[in-house]
Protein backbone atom coordinates (compact mmCIF):
# COMPACT_ATOMS: atom_id res chain seq x y z
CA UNK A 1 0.00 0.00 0.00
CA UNK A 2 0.82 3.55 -0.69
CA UNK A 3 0.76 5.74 2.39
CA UNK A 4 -0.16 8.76 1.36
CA UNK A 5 -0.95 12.32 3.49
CA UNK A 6 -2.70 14.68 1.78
CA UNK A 7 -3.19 18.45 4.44
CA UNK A 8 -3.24 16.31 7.60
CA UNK A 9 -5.40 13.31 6.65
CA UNK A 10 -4.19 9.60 5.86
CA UNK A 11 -5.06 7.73 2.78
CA UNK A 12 -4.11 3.95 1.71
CA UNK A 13 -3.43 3.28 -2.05
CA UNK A 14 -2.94 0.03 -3.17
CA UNK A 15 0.39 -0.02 -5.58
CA UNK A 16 -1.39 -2.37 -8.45
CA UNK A 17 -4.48 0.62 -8.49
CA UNK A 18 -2.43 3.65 -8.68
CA UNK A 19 -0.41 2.37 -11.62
CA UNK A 20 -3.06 1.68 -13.61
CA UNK A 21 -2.49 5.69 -14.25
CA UNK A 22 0.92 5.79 -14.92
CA UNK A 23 1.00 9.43 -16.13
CA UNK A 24 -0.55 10.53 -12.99
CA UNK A 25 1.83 11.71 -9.78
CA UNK A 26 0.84 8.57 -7.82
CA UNK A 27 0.74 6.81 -10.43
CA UNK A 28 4.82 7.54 -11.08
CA UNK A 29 4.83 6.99 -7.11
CA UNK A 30 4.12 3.40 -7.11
CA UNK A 31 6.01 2.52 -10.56
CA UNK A 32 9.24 4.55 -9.44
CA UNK A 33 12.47 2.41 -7.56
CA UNK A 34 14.64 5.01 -7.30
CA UNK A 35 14.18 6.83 -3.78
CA UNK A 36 15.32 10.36 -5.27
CA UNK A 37 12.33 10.50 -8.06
CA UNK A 38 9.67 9.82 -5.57
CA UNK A 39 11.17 12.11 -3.64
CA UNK A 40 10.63 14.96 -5.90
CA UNK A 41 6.68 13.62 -6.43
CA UNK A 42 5.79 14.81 -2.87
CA UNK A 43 6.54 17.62 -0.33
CA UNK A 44 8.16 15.26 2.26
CA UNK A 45 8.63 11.84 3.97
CA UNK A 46 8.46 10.46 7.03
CA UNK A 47 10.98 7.14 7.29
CA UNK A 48 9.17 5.84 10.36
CA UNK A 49 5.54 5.53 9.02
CA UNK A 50 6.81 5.39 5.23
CA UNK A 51 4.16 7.71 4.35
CA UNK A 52 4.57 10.37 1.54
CA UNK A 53 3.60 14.32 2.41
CA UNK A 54 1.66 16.29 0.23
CA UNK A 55 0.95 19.81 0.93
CA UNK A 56 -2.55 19.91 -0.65
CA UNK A 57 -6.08 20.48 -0.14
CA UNK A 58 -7.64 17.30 1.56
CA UNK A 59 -11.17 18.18 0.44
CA UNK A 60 -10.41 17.95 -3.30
CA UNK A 61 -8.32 15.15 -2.89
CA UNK A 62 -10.70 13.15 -1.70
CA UNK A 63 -12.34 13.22 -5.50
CA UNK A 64 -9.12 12.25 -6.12
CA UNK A 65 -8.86 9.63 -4.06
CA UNK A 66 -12.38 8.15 -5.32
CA UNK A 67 -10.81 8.27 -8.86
CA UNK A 68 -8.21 5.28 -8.47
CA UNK A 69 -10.51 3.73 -6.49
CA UNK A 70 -13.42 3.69 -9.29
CA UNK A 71 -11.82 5.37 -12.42
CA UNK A 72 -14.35 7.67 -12.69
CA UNK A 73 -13.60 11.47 -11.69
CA UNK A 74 -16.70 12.95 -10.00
CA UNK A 75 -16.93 17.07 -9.86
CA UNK A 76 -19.38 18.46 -7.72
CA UNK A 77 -21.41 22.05 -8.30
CA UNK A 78 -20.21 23.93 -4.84
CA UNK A 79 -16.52 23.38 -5.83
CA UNK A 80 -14.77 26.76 -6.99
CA UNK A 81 -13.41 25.61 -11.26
CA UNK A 82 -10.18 27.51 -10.70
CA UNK A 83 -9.37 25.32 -8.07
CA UNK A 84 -10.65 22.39 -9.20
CA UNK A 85 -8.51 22.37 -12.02
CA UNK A 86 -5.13 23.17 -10.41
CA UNK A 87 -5.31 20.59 -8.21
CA UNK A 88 -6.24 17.99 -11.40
CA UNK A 89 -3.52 19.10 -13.08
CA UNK A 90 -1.07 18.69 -10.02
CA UNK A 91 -2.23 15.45 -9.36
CA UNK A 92 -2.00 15.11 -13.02
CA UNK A 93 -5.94 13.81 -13.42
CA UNK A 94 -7.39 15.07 -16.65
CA UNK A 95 -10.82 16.09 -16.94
CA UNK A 96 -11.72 13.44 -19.76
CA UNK A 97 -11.99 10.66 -16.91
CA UNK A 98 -15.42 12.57 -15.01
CA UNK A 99 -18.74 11.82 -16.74
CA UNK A 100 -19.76 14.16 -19.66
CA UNK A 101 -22.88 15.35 -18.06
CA UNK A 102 -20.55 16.40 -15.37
CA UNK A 103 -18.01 18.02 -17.94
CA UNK A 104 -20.50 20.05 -19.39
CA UNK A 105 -21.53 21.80 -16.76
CA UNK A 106 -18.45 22.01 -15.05
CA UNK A 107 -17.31 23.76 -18.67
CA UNK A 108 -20.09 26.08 -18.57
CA UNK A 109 -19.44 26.81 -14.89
CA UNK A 110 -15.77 27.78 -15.70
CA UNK A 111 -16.96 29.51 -18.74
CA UNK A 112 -19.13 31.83 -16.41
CA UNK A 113 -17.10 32.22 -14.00
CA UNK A 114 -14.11 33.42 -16.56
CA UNK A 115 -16.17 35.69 -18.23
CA UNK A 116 -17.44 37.26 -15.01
CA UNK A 117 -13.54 37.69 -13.59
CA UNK A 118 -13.03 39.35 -17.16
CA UNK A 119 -16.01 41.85 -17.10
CA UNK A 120 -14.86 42.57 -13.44
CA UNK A 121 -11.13 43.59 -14.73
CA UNK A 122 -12.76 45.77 -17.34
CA UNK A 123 -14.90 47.70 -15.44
CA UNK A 124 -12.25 48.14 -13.24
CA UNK A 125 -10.41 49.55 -16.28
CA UNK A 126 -13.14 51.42 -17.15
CA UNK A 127 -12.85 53.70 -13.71
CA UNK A 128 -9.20 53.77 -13.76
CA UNK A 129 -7.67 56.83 -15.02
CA UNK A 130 -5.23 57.19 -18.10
CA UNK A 131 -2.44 57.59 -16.03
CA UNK A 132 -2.09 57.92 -12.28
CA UNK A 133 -0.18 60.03 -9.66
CA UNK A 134 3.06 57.66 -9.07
CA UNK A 135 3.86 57.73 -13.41
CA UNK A 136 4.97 61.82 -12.72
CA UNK A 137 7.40 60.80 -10.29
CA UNK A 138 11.71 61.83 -12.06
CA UNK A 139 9.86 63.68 -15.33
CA UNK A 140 10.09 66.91 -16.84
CA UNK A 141 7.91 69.06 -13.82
CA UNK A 142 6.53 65.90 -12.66
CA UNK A 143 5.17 67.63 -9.20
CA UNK A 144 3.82 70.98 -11.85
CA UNK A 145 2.17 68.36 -14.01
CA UNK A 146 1.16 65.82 -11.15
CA UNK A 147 -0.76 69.07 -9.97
CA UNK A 148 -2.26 69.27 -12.96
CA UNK A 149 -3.53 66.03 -13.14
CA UNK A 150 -5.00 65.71 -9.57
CA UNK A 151 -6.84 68.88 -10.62
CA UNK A 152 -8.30 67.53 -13.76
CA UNK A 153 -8.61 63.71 -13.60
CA UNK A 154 -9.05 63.24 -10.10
CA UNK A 155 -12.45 65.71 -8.51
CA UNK A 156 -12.06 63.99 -4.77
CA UNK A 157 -8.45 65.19 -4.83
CA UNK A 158 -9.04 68.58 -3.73
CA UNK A 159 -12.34 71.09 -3.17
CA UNK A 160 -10.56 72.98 -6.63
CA UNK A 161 -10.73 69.65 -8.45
CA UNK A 162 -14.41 68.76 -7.64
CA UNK A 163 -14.80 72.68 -8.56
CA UNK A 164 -13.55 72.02 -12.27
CA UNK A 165 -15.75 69.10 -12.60
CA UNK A 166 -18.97 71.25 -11.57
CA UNK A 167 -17.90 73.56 -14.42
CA UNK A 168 -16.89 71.28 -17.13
CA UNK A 169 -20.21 69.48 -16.69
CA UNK A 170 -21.76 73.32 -16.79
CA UNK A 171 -20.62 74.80 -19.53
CA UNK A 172 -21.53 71.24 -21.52
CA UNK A 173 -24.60 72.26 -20.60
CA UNK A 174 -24.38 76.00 -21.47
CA UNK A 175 -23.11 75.14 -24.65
CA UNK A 176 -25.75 72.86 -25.56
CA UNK A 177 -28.70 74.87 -24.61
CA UNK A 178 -26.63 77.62 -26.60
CA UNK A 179 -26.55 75.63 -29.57
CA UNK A 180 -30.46 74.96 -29.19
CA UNK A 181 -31.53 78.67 -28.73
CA UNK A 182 -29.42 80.06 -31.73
CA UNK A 183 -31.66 77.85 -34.23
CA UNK A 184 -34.82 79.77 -32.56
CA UNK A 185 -36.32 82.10 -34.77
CA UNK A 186 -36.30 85.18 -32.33
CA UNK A 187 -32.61 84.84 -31.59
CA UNK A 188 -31.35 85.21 -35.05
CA UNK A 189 -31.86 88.78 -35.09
CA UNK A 190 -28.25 91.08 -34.56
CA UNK A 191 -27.92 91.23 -30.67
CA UNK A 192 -29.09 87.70 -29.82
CA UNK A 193 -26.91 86.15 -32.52
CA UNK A 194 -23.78 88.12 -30.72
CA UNK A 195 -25.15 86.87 -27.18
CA UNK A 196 -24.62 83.63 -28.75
CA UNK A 197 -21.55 83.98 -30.62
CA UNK A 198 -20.13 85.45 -27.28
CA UNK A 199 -21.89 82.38 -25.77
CA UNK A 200 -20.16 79.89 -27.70
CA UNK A 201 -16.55 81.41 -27.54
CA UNK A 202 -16.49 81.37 -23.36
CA UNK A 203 -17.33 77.21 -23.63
CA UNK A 204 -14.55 77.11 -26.41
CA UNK A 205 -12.13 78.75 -24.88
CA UNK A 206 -12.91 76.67 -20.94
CA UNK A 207 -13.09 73.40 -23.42
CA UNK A 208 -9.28 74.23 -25.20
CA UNK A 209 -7.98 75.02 -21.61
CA UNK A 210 -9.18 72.04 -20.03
CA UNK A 211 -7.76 70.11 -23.52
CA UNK A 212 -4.60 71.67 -22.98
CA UNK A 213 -4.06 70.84 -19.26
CA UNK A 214 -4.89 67.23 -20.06
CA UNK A 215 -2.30 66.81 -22.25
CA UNK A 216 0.39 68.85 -20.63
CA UNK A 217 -0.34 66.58 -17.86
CA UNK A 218 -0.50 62.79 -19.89
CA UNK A 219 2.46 61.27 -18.70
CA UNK A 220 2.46 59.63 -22.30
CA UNK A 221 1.06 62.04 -25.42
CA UNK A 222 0.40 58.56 -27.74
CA UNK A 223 -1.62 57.09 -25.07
CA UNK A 224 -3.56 60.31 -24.77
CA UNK A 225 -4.48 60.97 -28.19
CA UNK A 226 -5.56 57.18 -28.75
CA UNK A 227 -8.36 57.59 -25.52
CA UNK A 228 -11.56 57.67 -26.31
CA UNK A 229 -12.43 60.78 -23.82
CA UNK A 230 -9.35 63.03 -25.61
CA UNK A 231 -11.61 62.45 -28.88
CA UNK A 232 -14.31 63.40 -27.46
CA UNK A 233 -12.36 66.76 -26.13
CA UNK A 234 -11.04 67.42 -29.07
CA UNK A 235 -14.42 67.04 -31.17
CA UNK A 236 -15.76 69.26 -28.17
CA UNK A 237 -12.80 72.22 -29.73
CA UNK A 238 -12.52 71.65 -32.97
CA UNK A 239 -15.99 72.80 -34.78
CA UNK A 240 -15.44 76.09 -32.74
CA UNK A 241 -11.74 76.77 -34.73
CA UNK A 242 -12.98 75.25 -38.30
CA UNK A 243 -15.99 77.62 -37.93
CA UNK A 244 -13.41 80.71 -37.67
CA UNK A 245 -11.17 79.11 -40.06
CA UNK A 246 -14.07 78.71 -43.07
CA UNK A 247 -15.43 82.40 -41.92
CA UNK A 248 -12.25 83.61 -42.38
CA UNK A 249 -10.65 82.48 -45.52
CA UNK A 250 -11.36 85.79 -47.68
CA UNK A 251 -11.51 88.62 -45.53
CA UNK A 252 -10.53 90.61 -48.23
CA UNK A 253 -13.46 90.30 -50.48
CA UNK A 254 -16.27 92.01 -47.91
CA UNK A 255 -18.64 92.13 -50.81
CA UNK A 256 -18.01 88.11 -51.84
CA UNK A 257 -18.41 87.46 -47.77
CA UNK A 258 -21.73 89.45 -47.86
CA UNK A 259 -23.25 87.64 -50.67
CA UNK A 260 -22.31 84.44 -49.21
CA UNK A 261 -23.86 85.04 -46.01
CA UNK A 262 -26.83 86.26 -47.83
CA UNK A 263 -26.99 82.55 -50.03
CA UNK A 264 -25.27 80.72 -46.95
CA UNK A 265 -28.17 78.03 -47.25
CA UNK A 266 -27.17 77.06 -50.02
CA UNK A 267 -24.10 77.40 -50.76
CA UNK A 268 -21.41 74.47 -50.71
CA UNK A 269 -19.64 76.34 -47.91
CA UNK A 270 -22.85 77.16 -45.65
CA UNK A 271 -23.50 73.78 -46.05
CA UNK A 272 -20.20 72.86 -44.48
CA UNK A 273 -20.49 75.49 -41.90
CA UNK A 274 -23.73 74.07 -40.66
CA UNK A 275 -22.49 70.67 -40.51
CA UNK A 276 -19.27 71.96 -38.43
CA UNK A 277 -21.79 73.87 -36.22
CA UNK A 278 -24.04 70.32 -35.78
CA UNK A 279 -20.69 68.73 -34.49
CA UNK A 280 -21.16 70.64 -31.27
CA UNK A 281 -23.88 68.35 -30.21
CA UNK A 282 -21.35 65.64 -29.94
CA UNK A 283 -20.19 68.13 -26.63
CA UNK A 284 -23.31 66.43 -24.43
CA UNK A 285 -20.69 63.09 -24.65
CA UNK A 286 -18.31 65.20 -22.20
CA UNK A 287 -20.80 64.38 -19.40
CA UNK A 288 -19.36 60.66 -19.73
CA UNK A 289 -16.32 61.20 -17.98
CA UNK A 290 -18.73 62.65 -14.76
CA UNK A 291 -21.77 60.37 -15.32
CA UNK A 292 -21.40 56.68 -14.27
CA UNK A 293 -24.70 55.63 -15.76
CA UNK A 294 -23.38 57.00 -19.24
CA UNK A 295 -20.32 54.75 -18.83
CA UNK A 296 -22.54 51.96 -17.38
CA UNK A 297 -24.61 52.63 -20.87
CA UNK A 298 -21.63 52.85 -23.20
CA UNK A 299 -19.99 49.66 -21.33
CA UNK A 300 -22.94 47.70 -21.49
CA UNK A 301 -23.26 48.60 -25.24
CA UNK A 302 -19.90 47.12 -25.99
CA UNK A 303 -20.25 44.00 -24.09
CA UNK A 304 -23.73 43.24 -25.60
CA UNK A 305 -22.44 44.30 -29.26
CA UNK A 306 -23.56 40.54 -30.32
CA UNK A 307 -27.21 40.69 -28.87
CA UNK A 308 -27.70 44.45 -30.19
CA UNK A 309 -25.83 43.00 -33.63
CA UNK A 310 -28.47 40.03 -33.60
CA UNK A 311 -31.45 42.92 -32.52
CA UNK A 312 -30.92 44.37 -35.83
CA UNK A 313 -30.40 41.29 -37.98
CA UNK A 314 -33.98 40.32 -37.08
CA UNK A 315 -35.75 43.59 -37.37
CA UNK A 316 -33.77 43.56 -41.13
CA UNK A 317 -35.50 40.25 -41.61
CA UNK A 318 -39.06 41.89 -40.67
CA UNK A 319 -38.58 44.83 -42.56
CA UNK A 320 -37.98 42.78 -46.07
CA UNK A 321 -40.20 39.88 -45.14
CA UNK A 322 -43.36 41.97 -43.87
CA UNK A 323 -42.89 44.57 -46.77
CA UNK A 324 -42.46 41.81 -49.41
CA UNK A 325 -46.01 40.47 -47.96
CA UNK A 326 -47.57 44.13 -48.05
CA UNK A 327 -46.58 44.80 -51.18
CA UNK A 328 -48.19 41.42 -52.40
CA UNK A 329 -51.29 41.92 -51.14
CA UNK A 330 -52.02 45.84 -51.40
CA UNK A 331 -49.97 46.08 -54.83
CA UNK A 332 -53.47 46.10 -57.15
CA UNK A 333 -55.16 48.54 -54.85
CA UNK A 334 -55.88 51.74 -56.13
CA UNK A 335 -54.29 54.69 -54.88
CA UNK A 336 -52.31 52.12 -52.20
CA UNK A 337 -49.20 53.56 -50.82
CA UNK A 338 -47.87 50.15 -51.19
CA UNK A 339 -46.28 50.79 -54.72
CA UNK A 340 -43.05 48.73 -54.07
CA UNK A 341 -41.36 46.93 -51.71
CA UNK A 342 -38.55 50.01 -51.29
CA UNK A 343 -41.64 52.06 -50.20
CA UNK A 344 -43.08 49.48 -47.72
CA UNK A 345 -39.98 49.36 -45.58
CA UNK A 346 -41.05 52.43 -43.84
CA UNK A 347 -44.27 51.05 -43.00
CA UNK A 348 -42.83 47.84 -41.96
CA UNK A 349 -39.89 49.55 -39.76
CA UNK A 350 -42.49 51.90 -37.78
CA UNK A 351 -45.22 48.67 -37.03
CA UNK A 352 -41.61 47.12 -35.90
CA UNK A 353 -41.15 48.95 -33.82
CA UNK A 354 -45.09 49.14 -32.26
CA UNK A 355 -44.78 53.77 -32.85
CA UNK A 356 -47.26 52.88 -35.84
CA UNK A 357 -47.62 56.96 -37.13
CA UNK A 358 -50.79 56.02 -39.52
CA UNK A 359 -49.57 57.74 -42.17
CA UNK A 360 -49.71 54.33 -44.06
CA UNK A 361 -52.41 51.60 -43.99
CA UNK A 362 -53.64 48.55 -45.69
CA UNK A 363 -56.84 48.72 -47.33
CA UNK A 364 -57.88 45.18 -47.63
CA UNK A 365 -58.11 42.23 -45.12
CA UNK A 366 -55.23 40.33 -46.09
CA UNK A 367 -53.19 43.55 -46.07
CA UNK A 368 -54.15 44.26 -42.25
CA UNK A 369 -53.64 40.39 -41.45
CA UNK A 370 -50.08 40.81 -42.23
CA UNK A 371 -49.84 44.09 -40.29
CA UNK A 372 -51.26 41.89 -37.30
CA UNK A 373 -48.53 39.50 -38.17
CA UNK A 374 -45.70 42.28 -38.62
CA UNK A 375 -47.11 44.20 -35.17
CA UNK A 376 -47.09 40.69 -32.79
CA UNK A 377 -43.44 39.92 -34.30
CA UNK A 378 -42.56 43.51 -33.18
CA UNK A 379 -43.81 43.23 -29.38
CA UNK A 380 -42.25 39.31 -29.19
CA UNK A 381 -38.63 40.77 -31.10
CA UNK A 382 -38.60 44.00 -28.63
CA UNK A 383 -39.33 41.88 -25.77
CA UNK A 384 -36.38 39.51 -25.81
CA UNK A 385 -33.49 41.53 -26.29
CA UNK A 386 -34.65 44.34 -24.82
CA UNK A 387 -34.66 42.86 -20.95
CA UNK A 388 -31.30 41.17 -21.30
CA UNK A 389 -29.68 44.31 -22.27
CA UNK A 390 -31.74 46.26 -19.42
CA UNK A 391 -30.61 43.56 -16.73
CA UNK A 392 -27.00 43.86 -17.95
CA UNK A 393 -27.07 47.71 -17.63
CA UNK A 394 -28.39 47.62 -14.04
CA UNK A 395 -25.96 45.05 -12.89
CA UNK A 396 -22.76 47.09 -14.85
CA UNK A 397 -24.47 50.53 -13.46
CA UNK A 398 -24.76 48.72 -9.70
CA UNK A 399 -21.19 47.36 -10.28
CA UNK A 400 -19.20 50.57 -11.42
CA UNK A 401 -20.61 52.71 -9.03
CA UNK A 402 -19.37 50.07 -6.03
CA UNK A 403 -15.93 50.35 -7.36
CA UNK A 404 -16.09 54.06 -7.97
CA UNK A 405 -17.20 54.15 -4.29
CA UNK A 406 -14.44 51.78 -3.50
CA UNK A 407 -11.87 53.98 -5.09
């Protein structure tokens, strides 16, 4: 027999059983002669009761232990799968001796349990700042530019920090709600178009500041530029600039610069100007980098890109399938908005989505059968997706705003 002691407890091997599994460590122990190899199989050995040490867990081994005993590997559901498997493979037990009922959930156990440990290292990621206060430490100004930092990335550093915040989230808002009220009719006259002129260049100028102190303060510039919030900053500055830029390119041609305001609606370069001026709604993003339910949104987003990806494959499928019916059926109708299938899609996207706007109908009964058909698909399609995606976000909301306690 091999004497075996596995965390304090005694077990009895018979020699002929363990080497039925020669590539296994007792296995090697009972087919082994030379003292020094067995040696290095175990942690120690005690000469008086010729037992063999092993600095393991008992609990585990005792699965083990059942193994030789009835070659059949049994894994039970409270056991943690990390575990599990490093003390398999130290033993040297593969998993291909438990049942495959077993194995398959034991699979999908350690599937779960990896993909939870790598959504927890992401969110974690996703609260962590660019750089952090220790990176400044022997560089160019490091305790100037640590400063910096603490009073741009980090608001619970100081009552200045938190101060900054409060305004970077304001003037977000200022300069949306400025962008909003120079569209209004009334404030396109002379003195509310320079309120909002004026308006807009106090955000810019706060937004290139704040810019500019991030990156003085990035302990790496390529790092910087490559975030996703710098992007965001800098799409926050730059329609500001290219406005001046395009207003600006013929200063000395008054009379040209007159007519073009005059025809600015349609001319190639008004058009350009209004699109550069539409960029500034992509500001109201800034609130991300102060708003944890945005970043729960945007993170749950890009972990559920498959189910929103799948979302849309099906509500393609409706759209061509339902509008191909429509069109079928309401085709010979006269006066039908149902000319082809092109112009059914719209019809088939809005009953989709259960808005239904009216403006188009069917006429005849099979025509509102399959807009019974289209609607029920809509309410069962919404349903599905729409719940797993909503349970996500509140358990990615309820987890980043424990860690952003935490920290």
């Amino acid at each position: 027999l091999l004497n075996i002691n596995v965390g304090g407890k005694s077990f009895q091997i018979a020699h002929r059983v363990a080497a039925r599994y020669p590539v296994t460590r007792l296995g090697k122990l009972a087919l082994y002669t030379d003292p020094m190899k067995k040696l290095q199989l175990c942690d120690d050995y005690s000469v008086q009761r010729n037992e063999y040490f092993f600095d393991r867990d008992p609990s585990i081994f005792l699965y083990i232990f059942h193994f030789y005993r009835s070659g059949v590997l049994w894994i039970m559901d409270e056991m943690c799968p990390s575990n599990f498997v490093e003390e398999i493979e130290y033993w040297g037990i593969h998993l291909k001796y438990s049942q495959r009922c077993c194995r398959i959930l034991f699979e999908e156990k350690q599937d779960e349990l990896n993909e939870y440990l790598k959504i927890q290292k992401e969110l974690e990621a996703e609260l962590e700042p660019l750089d952090s206060a220790e990176q400044f430490e022997g560089k160019f100004l490091g305790r100037f530019r640590k400063m910096i930092w603490n009073l741009i990335e980090n608001p619970y550093s100081s009552v200045p920090a938190k101060i900054i915040a409060v305004m970077s989230s304001f003037f977000v808002l200022i300069s949306i709600v400025g962008m909003t009220l120079s569209t209004v009719e009334e404030m396109k006259h002379k003195t509310g178009k320079m309120w909002m002129e004026q308006l807009e260049m106090i955000c810019a100028i706060f937004f290139t500041s704040e810019y500019l102190m991030r990156l003085i303060s990035s302990s790496s510039f390529k790092n910087f530029l490559r975030a996703a919030f710098s992007a965001v900053d800098l799409v926050a500055i730059l329609p500001f600039y290219i406005q001046i830029l395009f207003e600006n390119m013929d200063e000395g041609d008054m009379l040209y610069h007159e007519e073009l305001h005059k025809v600015e609606s349609v001319s190639k370069l008004g058009k350009v100007l209004k699109l550069i001026k539409l960029m500034r709604i992509f500001r109201i993003l800034k609130l991300a980098r102060h708003s944890t339910g945005l970043r729960a949104f945007g993170f749950t987003m890009r972990q559920c890109y498959q189910q929103v990806c799948c979302l849309l494959l099906f509500i393609a499928m409706g759209v061509f399938t339902f509008s191909a019916l429509m069109h079928s059926v309401e085709h010979d109708v006269p006066g039908t908005n149902f000319t082809s299938i092109p112009y059914a899609w719209w019809w088939a996207a809005v009953s989709l989505s259960t808005v239904g706007y009216g403006d188009t109908v069917p006429d005849t009964v099979l025509g509102r059968m399959v807009a019974f058909g289209c609607i029920s698909f809509g309410i069962i399609l919404n349903g599905m997706p729409i719940s797993i995606l909503y349970n996500k976000f509140s358990d990615y909301y309820a987890k980043l705003k424990a860690h952003e306690n935490e920290t």
